[in-house]
N, C-alpha and C. Protein backbone atom coordinates (compact mmCIF):
# COMPACT_ATOMS: atom_id res chain seq x y z
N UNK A 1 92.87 115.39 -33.76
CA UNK A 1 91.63 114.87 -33.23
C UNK A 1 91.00 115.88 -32.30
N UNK A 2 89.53 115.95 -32.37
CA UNK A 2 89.04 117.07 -31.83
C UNK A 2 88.75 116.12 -30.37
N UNK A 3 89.05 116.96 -28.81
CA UNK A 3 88.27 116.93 -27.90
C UNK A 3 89.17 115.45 -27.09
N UNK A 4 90.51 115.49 -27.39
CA UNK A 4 91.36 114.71 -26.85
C UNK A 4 92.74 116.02 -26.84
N UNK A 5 93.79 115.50 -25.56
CA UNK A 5 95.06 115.99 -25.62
C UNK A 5 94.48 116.92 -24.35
N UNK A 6 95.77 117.71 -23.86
CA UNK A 6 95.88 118.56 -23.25
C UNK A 6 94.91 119.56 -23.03
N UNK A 7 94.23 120.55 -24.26
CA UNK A 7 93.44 121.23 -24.07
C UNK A 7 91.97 120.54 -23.76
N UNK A 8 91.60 119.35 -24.38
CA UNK A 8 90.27 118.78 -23.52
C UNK A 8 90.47 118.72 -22.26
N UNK A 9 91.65 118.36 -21.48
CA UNK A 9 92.20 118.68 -20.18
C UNK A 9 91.59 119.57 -19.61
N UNK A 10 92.10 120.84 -20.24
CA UNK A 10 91.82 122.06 -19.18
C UNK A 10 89.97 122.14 -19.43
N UNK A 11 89.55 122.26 -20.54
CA UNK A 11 88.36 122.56 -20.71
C UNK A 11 87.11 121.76 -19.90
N UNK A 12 87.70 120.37 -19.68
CA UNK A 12 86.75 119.06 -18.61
C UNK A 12 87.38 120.22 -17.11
N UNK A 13 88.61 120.55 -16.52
CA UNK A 13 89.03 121.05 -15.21
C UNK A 13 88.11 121.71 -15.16
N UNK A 14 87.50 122.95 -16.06
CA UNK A 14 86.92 123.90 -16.33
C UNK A 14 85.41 123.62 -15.94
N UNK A 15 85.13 122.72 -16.80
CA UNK A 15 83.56 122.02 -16.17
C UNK A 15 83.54 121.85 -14.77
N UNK A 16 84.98 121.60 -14.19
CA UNK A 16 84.44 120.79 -12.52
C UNK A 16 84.49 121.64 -12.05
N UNK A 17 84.41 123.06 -11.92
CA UNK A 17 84.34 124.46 -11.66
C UNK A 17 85.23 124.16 -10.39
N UNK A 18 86.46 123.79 -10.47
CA UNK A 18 87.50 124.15 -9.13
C UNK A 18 87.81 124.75 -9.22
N UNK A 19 87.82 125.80 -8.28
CA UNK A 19 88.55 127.09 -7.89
C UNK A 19 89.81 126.67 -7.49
N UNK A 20 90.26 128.11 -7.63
CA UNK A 20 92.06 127.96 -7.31
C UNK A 20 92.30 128.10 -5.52
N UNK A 21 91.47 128.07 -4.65
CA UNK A 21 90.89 127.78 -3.29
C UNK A 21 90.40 126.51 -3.15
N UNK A 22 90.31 125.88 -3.95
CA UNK A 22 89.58 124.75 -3.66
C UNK A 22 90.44 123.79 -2.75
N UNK A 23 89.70 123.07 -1.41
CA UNK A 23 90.33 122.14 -1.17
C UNK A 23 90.17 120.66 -1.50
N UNK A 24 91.47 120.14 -1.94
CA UNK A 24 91.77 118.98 -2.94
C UNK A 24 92.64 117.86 -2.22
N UNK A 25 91.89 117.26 -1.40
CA UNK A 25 92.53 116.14 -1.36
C UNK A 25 92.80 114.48 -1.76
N UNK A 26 93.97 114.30 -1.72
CA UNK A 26 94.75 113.29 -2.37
C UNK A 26 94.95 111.80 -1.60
N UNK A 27 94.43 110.52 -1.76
CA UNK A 27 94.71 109.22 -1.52
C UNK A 27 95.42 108.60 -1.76
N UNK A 28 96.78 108.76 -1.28
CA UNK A 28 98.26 108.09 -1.44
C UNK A 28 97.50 106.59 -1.78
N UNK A 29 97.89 105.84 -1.23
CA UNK A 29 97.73 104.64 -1.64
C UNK A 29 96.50 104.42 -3.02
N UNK A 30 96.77 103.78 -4.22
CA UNK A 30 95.76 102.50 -5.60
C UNK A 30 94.68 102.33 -4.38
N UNK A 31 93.40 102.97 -5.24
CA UNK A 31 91.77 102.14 -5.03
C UNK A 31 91.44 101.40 -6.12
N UNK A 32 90.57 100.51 -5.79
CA UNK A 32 90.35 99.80 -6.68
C UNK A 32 89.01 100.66 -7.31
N UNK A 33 89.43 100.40 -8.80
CA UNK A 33 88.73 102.02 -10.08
C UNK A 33 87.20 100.80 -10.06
N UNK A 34 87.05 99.87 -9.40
CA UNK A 34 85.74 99.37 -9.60
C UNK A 34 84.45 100.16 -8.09
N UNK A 35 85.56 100.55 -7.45
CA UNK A 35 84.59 101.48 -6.46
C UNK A 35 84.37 102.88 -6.94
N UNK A 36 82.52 103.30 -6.92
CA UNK A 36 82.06 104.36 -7.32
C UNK A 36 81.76 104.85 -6.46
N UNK A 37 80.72 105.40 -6.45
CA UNK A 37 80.54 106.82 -5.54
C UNK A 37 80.25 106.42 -4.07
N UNK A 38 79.64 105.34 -3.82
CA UNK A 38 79.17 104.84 -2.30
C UNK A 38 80.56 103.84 -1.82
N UNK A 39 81.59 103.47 -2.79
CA UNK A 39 82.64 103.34 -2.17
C UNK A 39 83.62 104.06 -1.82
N UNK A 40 84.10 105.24 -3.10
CA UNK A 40 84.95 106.25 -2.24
C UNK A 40 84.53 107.11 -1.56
N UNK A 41 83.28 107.13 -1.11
CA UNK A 41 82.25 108.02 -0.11
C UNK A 41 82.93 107.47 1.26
N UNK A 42 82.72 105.78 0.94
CA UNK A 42 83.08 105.34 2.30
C UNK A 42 84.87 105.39 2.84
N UNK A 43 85.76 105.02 1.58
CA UNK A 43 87.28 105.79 1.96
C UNK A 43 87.02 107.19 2.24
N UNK A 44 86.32 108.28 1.78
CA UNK A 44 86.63 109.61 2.59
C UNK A 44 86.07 109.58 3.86
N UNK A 45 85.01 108.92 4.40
CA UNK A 45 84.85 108.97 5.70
C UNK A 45 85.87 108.26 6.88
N UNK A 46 85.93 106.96 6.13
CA UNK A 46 86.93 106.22 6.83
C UNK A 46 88.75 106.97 6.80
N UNK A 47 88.98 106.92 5.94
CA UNK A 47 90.46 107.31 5.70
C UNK A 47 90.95 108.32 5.47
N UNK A 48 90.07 109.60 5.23
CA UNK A 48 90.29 110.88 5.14
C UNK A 48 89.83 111.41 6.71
N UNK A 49 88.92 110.64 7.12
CA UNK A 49 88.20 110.98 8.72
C UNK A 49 87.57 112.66 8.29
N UNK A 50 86.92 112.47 6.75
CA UNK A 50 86.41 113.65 6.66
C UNK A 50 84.85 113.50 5.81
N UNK A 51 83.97 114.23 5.90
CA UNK A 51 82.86 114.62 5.25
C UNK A 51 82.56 114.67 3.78
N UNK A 52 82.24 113.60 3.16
CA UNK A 52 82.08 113.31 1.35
C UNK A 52 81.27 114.66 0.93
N UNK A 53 80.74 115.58 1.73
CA UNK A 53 79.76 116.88 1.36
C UNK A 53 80.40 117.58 1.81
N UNK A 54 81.34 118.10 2.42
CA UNK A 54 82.11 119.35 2.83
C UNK A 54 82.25 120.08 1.78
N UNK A 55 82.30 119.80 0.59
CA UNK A 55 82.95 120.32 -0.65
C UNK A 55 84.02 120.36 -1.12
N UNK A 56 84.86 119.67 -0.44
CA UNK A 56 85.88 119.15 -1.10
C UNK A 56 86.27 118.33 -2.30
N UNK A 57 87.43 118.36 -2.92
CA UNK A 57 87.48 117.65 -4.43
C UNK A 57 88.26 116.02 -3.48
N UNK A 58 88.14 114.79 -3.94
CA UNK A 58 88.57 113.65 -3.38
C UNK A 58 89.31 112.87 -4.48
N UNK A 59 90.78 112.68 -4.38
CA UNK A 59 91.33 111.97 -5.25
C UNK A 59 91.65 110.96 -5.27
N UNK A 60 91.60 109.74 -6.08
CA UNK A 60 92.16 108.43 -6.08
C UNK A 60 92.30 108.31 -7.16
N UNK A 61 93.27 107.56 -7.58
CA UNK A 61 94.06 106.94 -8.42
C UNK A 61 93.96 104.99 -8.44
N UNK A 62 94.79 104.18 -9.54
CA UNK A 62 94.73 102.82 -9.11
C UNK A 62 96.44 102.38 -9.13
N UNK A 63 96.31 100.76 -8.90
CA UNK A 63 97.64 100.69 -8.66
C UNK A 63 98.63 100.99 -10.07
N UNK A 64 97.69 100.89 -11.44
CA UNK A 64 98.67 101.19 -12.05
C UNK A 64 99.15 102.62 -12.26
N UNK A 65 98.38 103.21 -12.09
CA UNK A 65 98.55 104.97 -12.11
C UNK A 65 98.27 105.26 -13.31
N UNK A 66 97.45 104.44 -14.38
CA UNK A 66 96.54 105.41 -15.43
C UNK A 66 95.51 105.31 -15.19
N UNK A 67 94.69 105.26 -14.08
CA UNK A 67 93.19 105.29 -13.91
C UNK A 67 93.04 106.68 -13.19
N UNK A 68 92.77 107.76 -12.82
CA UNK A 68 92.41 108.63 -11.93
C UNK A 68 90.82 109.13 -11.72
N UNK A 69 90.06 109.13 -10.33
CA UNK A 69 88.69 109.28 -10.01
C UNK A 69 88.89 110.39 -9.16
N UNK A 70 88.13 111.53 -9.55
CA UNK A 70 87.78 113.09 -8.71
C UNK A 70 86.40 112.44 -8.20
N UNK A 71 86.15 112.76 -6.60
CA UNK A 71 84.66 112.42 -6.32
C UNK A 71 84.32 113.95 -5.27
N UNK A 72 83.10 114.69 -5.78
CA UNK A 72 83.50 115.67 -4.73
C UNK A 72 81.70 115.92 -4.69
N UNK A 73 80.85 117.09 -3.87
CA UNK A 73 79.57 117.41 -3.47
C UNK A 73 78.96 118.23 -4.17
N UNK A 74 77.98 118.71 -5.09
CA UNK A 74 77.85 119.39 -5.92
C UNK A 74 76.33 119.75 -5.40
N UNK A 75 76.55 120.39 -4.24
CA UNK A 75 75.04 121.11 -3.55
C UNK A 75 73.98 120.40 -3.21
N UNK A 76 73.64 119.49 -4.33
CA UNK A 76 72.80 118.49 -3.66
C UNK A 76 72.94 117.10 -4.25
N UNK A 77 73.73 116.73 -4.70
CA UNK A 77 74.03 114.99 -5.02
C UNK A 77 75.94 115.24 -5.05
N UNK A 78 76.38 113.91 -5.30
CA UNK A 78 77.85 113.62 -5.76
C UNK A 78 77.66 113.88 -6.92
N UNK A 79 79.11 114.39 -7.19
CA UNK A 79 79.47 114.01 -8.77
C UNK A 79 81.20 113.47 -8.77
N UNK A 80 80.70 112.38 -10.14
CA UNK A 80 82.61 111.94 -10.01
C UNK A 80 82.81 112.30 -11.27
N UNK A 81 84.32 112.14 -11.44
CA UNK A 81 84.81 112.28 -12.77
C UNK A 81 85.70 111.25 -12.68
N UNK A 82 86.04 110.43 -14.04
CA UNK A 82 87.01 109.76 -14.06
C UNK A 82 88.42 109.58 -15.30
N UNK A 83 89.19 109.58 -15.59
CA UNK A 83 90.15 109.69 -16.49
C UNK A 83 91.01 108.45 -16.67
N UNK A 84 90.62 107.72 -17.62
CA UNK A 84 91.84 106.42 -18.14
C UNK A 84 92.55 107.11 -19.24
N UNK A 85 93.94 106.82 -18.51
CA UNK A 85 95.21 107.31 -19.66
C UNK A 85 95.12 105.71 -20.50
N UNK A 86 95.87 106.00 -21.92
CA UNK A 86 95.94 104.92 -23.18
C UNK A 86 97.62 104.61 -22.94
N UNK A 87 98.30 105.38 -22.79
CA UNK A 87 99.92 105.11 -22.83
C UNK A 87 100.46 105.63 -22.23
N UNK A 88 99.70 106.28 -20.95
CA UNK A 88 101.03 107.33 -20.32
C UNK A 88 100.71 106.76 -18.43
N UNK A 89 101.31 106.90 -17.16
CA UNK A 89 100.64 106.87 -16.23
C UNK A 89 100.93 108.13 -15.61
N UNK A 90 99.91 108.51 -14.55
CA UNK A 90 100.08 109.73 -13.75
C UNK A 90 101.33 109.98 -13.08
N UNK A 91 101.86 110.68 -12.39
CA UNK A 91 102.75 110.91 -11.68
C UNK A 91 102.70 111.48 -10.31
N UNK A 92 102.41 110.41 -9.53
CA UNK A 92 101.32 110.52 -7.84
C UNK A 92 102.93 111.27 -7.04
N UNK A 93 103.03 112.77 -6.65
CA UNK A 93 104.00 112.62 -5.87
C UNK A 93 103.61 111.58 -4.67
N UNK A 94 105.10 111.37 -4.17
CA UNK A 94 105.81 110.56 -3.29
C UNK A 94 105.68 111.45 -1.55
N UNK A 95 104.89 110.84 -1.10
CA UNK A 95 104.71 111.75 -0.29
C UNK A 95 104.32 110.26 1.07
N UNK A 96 104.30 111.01 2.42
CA UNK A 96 104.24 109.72 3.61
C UNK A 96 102.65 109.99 4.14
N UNK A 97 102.10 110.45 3.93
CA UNK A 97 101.08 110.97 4.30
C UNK A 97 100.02 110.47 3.97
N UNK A 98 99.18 108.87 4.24
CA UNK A 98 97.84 108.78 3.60
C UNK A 98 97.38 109.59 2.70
N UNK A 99 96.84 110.82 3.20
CA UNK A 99 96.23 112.03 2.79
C UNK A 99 96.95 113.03 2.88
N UNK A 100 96.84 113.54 1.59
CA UNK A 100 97.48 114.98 1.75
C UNK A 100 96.49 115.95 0.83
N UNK A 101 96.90 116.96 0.87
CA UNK A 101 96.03 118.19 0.26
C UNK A 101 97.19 118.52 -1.01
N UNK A 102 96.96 118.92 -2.40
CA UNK A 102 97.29 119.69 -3.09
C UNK A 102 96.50 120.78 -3.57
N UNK A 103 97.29 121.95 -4.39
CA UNK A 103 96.44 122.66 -4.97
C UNK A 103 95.62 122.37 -6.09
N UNK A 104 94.80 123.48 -6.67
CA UNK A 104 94.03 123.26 -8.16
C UNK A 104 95.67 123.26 -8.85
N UNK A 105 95.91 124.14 -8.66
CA UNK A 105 97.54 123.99 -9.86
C UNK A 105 98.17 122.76 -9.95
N UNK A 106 98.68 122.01 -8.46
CA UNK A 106 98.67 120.86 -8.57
C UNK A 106 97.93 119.74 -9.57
N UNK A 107 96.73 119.97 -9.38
CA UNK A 107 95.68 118.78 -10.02
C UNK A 107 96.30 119.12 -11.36
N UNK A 108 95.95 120.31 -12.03
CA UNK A 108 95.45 120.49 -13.35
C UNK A 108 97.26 119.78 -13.75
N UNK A 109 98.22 120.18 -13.32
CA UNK A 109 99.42 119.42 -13.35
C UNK A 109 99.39 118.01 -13.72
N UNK A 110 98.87 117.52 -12.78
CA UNK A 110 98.66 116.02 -12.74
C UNK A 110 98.01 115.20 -13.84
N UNK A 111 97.11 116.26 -14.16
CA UNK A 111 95.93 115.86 -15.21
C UNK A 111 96.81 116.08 -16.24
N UNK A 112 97.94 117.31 -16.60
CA UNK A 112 98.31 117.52 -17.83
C UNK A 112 99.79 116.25 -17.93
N UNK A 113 99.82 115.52 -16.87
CA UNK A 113 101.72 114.44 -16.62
C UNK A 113 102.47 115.23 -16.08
N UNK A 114 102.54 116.00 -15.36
CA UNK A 114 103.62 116.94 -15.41
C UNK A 114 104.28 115.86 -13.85
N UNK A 115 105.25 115.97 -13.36
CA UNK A 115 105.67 115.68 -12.18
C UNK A 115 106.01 116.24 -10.77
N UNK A 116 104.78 116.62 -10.16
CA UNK A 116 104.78 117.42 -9.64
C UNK A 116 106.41 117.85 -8.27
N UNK A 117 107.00 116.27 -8.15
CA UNK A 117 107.99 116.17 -7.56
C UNK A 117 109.27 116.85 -8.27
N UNK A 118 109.37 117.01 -9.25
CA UNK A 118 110.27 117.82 -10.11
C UNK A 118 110.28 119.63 -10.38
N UNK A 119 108.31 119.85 -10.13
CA UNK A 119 108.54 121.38 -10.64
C UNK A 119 108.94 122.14 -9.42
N UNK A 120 110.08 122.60 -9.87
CA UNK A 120 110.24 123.98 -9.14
C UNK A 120 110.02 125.45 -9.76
N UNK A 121 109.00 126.03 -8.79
CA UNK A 121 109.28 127.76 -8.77
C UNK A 121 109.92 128.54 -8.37
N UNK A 122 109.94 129.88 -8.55
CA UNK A 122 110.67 130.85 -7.78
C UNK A 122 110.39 130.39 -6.28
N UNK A 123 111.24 131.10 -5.10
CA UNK A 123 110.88 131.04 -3.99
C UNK A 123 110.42 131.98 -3.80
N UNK A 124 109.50 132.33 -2.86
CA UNK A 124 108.40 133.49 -2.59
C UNK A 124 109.37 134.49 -1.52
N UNK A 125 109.46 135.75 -2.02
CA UNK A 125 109.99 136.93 -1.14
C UNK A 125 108.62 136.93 -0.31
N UNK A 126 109.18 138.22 0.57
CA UNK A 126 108.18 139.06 1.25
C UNK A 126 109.28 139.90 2.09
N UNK A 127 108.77 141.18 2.10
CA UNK A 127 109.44 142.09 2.28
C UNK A 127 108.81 143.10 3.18
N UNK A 128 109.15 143.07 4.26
CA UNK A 128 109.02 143.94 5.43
C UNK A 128 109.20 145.83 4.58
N UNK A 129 110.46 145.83 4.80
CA UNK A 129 110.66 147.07 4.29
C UNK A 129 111.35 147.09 2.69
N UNK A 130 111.36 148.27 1.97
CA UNK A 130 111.70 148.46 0.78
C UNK A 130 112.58 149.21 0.60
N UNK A 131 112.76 150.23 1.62
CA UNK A 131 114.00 151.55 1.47
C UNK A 131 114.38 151.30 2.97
């Protein structure tokens, strides 16, 4: 099927032009997927205690975890995006934090199922000296 699966994934990420800088934050707690743009406007002011135009990307999810809503500032109006899974649900790490920040790598993760509580990478060197 054309324009479903994984690669429509990346290619919609692609449209929301997030940079790999982008800051992306995340709404631990299910919104209800019947609030649009003048309601999760009002959770990022209230519960993020942050600015719906800063330019930030704004995430919520619902209680079942196949609904997911991106709401973020696009220079001069909102724009949202929204994603209903058919058989699968997201995988919200587990985290204590109302709000937390992930990366674009994160998201596009999220968007593809992956679990973000499971992937591990290398650990990052850094190296003073070499010889």
């Amino acid at each position: 099927m054309h324009g479903f699966g994984t690669e429509s994934c990346r290619r919609s990420f692609v449209m929301l032009n997030i940079g790999a800088t982008a800051k992306i934050l995340m709404h631990r707690e299910p919104v209800d997927m019947r609030k649009s743009i003048d309601g999760l406007s009002f959770i990022v002011s209230s519960e993020f205690a942050s600015n719906p135009t800063d330019g930030a990307v704004y995430v919520f999810f619902n209680k079942q975890r196949d609904k997911l809503k991106l709401l973020y500032w696009d220079r001069n109006g909102f724009c949202m995006w929204y994603k209903r899974l058919e058989k699968e649900r997201f995988k919200i790490p587990e985290v204590k934090d109302a709000v937390f920040e992930i990366s674009a790598e994160n998201l596009r993760w999220l968007m593809d199922g992956l679990d973000m509580d499971k992937i591990r990478g290398f650990k990052r060197l850094k190296y003073q000296q070499f010889y």
